[in-house]
C-alpha atoms as a PDB file:
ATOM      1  CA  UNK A   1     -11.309 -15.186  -5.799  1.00  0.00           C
ATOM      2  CA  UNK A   2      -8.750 -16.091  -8.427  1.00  0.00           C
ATOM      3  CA  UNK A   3      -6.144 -13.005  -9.524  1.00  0.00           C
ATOM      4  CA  UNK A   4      -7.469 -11.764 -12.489  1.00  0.00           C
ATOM      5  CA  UNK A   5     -11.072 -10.951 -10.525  1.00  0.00           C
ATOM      6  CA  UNK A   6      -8.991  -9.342  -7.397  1.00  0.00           C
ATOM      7  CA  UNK A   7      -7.081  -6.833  -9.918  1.00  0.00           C
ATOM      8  CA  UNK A   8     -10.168  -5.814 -12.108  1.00  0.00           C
ATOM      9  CA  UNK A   9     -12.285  -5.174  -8.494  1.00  0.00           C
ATOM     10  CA  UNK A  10      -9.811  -3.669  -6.044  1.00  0.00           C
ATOM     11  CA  UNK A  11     -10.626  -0.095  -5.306  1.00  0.00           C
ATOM     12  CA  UNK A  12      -9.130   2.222  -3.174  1.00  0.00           C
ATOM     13  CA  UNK A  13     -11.072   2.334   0.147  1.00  0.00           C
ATOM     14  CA  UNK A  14     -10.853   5.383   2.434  1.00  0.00           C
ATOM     15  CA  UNK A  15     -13.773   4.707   4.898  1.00  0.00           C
ATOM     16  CA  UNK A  16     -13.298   1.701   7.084  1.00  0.00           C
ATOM     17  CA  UNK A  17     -15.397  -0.322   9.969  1.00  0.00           C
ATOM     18  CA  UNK A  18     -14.621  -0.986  13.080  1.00  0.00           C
ATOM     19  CA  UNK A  19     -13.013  -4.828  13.675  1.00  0.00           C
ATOM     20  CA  UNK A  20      -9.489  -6.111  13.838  1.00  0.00           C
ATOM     21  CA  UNK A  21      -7.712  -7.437  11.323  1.00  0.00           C
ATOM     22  CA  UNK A  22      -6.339 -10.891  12.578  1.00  0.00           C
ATOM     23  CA  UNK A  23      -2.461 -11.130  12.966  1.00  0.00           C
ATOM     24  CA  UNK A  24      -2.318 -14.241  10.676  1.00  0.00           C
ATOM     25  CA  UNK A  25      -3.650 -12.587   7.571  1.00  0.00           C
ATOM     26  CA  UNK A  26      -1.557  -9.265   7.840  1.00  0.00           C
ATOM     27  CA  UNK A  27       1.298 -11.416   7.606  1.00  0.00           C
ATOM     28  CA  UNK A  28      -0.267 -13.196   4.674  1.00  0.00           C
ATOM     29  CA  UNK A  29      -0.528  -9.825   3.271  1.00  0.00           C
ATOM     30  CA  UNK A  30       2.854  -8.831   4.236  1.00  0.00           C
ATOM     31  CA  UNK A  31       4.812 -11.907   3.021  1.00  0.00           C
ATOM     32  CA  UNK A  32       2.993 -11.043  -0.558  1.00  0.00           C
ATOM     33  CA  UNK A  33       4.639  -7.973  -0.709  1.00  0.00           C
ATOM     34  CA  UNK A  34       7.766  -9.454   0.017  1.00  0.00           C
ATOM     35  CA  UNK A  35       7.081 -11.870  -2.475  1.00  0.00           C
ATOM     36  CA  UNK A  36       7.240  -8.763  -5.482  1.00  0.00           C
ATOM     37  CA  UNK A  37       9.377  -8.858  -8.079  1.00  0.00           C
ATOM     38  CA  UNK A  38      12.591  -6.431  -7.273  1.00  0.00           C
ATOM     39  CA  UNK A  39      15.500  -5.773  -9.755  1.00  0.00           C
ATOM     40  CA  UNK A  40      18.750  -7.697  -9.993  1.00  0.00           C
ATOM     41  CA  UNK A  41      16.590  -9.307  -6.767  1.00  0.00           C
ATOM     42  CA  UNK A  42      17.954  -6.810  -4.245  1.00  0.00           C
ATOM     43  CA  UNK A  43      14.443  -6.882  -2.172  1.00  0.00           C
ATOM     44  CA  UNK A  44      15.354  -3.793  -0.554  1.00  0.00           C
ATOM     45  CA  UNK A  45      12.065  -3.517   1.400  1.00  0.00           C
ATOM     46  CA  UNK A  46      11.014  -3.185   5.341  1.00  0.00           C
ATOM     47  CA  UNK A  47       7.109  -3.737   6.512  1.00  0.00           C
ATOM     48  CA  UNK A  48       6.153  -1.714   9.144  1.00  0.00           C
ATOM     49  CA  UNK A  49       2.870  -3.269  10.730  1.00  0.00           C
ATOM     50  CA  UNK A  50       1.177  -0.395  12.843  1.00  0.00           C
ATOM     51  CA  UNK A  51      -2.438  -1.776  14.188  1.00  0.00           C
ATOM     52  CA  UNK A  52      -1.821   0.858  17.571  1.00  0.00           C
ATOM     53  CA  UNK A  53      -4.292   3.166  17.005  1.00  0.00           C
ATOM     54  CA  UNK A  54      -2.645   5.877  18.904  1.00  0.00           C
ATOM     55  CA  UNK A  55       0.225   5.264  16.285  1.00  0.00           C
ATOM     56  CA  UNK A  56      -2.255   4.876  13.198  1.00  0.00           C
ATOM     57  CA  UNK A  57      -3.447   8.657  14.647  1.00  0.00           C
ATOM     58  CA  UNK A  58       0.033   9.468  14.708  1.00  0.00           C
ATOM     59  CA  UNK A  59       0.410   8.903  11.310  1.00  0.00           C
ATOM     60  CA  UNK A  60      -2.597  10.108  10.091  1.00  0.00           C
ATOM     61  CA  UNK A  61      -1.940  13.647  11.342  1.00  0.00           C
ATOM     62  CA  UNK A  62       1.231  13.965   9.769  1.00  0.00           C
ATOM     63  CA  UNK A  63       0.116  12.771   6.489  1.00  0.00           C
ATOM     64  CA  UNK A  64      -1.325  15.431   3.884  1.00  0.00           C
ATOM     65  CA  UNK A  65      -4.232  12.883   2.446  1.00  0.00           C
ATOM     66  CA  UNK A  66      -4.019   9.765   4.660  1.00  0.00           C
ATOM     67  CA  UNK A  67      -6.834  10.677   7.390  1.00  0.00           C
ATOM     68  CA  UNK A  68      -8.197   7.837   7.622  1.00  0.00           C
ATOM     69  CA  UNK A  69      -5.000   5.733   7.787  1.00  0.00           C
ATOM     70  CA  UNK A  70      -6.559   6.361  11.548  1.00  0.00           C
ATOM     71  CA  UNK A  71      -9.812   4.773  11.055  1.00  0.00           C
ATOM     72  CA  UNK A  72      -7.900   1.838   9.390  1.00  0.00           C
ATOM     73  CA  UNK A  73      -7.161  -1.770  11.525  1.00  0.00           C
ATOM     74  CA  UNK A  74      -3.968  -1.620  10.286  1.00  0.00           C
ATOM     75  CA  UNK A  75      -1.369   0.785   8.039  1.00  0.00           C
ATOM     76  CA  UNK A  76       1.659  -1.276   6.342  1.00  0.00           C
ATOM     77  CA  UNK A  77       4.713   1.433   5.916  1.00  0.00           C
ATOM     78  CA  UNK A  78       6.734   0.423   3.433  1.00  0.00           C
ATOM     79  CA  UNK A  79      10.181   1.795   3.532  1.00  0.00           C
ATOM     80  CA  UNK A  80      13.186   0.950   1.049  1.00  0.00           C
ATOM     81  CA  UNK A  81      16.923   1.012   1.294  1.00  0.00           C
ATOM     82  CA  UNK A  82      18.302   3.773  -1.466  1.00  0.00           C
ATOM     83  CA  UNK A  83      19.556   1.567  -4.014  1.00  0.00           C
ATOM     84  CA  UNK A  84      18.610   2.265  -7.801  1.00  0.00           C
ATOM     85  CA  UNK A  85      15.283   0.952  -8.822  1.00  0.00           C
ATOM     86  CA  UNK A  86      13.776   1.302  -4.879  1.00  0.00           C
ATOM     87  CA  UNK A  87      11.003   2.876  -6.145  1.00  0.00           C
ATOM     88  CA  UNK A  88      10.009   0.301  -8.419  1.00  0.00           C
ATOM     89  CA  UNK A  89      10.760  -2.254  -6.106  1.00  0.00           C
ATOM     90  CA  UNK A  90       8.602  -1.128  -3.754  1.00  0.00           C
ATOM     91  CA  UNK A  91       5.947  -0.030  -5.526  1.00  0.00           C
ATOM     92  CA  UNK A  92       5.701  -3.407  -6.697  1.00  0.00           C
ATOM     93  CA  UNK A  93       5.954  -4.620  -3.295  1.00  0.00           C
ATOM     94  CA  UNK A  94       2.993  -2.572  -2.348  1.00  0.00           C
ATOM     95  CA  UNK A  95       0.872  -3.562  -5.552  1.00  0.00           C
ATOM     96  CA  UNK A  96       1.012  -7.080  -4.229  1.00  0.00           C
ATOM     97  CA  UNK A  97      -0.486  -5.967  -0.418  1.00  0.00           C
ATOM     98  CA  UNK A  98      -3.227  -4.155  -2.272  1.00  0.00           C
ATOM     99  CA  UNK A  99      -3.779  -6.857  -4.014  1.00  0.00           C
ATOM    100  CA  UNK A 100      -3.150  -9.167  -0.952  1.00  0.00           C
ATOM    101  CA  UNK A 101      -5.837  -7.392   0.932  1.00  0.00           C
ATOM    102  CA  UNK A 102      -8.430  -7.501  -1.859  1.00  0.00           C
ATOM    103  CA  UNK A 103      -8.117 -11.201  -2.006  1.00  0.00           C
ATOM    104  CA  UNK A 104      -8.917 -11.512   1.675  1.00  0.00           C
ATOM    105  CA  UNK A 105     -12.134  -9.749   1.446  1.00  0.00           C
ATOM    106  CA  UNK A 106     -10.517  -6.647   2.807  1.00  0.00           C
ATOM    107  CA  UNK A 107     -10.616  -2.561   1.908  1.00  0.00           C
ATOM    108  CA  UNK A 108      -7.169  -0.919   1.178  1.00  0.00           C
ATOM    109  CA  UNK A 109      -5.771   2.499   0.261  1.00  0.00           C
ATOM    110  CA  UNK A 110      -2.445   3.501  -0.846  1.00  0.00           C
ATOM    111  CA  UNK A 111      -0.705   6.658   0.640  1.00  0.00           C
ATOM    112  CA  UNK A 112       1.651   8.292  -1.153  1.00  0.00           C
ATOM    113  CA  UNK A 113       5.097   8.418   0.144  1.00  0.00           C
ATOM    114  CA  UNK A 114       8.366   8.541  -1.685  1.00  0.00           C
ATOM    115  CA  UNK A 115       7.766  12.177  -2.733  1.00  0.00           C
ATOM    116  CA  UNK A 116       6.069  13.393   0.324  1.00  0.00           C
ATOM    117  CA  UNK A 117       8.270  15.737   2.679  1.00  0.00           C
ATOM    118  CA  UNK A 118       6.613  13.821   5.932  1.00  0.00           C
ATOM    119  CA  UNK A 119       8.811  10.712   4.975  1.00  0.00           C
ATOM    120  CA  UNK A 120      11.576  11.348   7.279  1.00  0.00           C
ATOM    121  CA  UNK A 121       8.991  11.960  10.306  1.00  0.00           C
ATOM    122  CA  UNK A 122       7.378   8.624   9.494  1.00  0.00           C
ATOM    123  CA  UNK A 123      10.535   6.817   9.355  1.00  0.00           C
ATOM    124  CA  UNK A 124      11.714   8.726  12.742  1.00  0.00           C
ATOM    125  CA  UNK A 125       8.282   7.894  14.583  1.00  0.00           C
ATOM    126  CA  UNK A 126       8.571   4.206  13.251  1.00  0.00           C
ATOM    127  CA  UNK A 127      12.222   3.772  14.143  1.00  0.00           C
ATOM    128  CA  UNK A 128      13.588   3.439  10.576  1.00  0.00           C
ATOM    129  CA  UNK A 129      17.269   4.393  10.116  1.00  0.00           C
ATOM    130  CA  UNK A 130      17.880   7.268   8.167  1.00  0.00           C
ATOM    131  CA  UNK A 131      18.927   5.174   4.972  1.00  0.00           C
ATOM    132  CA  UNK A 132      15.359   3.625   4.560  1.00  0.00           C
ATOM    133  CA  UNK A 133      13.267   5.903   2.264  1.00  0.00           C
ATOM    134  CA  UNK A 134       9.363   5.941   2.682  1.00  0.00           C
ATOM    135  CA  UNK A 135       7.712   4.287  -0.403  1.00  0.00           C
ATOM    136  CA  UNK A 136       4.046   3.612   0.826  1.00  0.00           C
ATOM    137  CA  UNK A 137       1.385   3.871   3.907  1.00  0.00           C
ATOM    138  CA  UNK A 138      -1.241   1.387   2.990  1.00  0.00           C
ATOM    139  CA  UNK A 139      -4.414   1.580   5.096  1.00  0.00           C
ATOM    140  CA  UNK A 140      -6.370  -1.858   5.272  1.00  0.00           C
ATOM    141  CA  UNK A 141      -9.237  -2.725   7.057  1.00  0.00           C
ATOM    142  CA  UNK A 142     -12.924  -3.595   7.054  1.00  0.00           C
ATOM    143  CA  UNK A 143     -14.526  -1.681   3.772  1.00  0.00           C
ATOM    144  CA  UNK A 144     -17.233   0.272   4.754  1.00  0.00           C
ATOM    145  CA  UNK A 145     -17.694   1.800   1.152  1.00  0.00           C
ATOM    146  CA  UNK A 146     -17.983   0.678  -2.328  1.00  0.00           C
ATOM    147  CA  UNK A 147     -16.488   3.173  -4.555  1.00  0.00           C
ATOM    148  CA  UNK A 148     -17.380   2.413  -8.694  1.00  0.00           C
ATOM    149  CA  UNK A 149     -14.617   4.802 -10.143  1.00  0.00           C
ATOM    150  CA  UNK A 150     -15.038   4.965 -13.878  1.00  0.00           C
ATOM    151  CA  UNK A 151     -11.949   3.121 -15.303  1.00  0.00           C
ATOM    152  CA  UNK A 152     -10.440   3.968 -19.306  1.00  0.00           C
ATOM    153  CA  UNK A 153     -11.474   1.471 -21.865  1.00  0.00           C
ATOM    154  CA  UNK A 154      -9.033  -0.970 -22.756  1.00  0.00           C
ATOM    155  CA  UNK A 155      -9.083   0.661 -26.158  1.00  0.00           C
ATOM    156  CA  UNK A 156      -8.464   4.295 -24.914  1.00  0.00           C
ATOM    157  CA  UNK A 157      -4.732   2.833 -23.467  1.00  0.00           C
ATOM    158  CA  UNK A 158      -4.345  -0.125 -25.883  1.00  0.00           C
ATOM    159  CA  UNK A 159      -1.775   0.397 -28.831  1.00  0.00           C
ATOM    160  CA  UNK A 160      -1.148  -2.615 -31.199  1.00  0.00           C
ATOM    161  CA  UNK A 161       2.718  -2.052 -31.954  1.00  0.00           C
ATOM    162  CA  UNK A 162       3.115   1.642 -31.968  1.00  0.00           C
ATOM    163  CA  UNK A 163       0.861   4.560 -30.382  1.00  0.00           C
ATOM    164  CA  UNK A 164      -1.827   5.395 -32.344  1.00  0.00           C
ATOM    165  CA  UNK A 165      -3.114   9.054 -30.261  1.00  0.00           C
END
């Protein structure tokens, strides 16, 4: 699938089959993510592969609305160092494993994490040191759902060189 096709179909997948995803492509995935564009190129990022379900339960439990990060093959964490545009950074870096995933015939879902006040007990049960932050849990696995959100038309968020309401 080329790029354009995996942005305009990725969806956010929150029910997943059962089946392993192999080690190969999760570093694929991974090494997208570290591929991101990062500001003044400071990559301040750390992938956490967790495909233990005990761990993936782990995780799940402490989240507020990543549940089925346990029904998942596999949750990326992805954790930045506190340097000024971190969040960006990794957001970016986790666009890219969404994406990743989607191209690879695979389900994903992000998790929120920068905000969230179970960042510090991820980062503790992962083994992070205290100055990595907690940008992202992304579930990926097997889809077993096909969600059709309704998306804005491009002319409901389109202005042509100033904002138009």
């Amino acid at each position: 699938m080329d790029a354009v096709e995996c942005m305009k179909t990725r969806r956010s997948i929150r029910a997943y089959k059962e089946g392993a995803v192999p080690r190969e492509v999760i570093e694929e995935i991974v090494d997208c993510g570290r591929m991101a564009a990062s500001a003044m190129n400071i990559q301040p990022w750390q992938f956490i592969a967790v495909t233990d379900e005990n761990t993936r339960s782990r995780i799940a439990d402490i989240t507020d609305y990543g549940k089925f990060i346990a029904q998942a093959s596999v949750c990326i964490a992805v954790f930045c160092q506190d340097v000024k545009y971190y969040l960006e950074d990794g957001s970016a870096a986790t666009q890219n494993i969404l994406n990743a995933a989607r191209a690879h015939g695979l389900g994903s879902c992000w998790v929120a994490g920068d905000k969230k006040q179970y960042g510090p007990r991820i980062a503790a049960l992962l083994g992070l040191p205290s100055n990595r932050g907690l940008i992202s849990l992304v579930a990926i696995g097997h889809a077993a759902e096909e969600p059709a959100p309704t998306k804005k038309s491009l002319s409901e968020v389109l202005h042509w060189e100033r904002y138009t309401g």
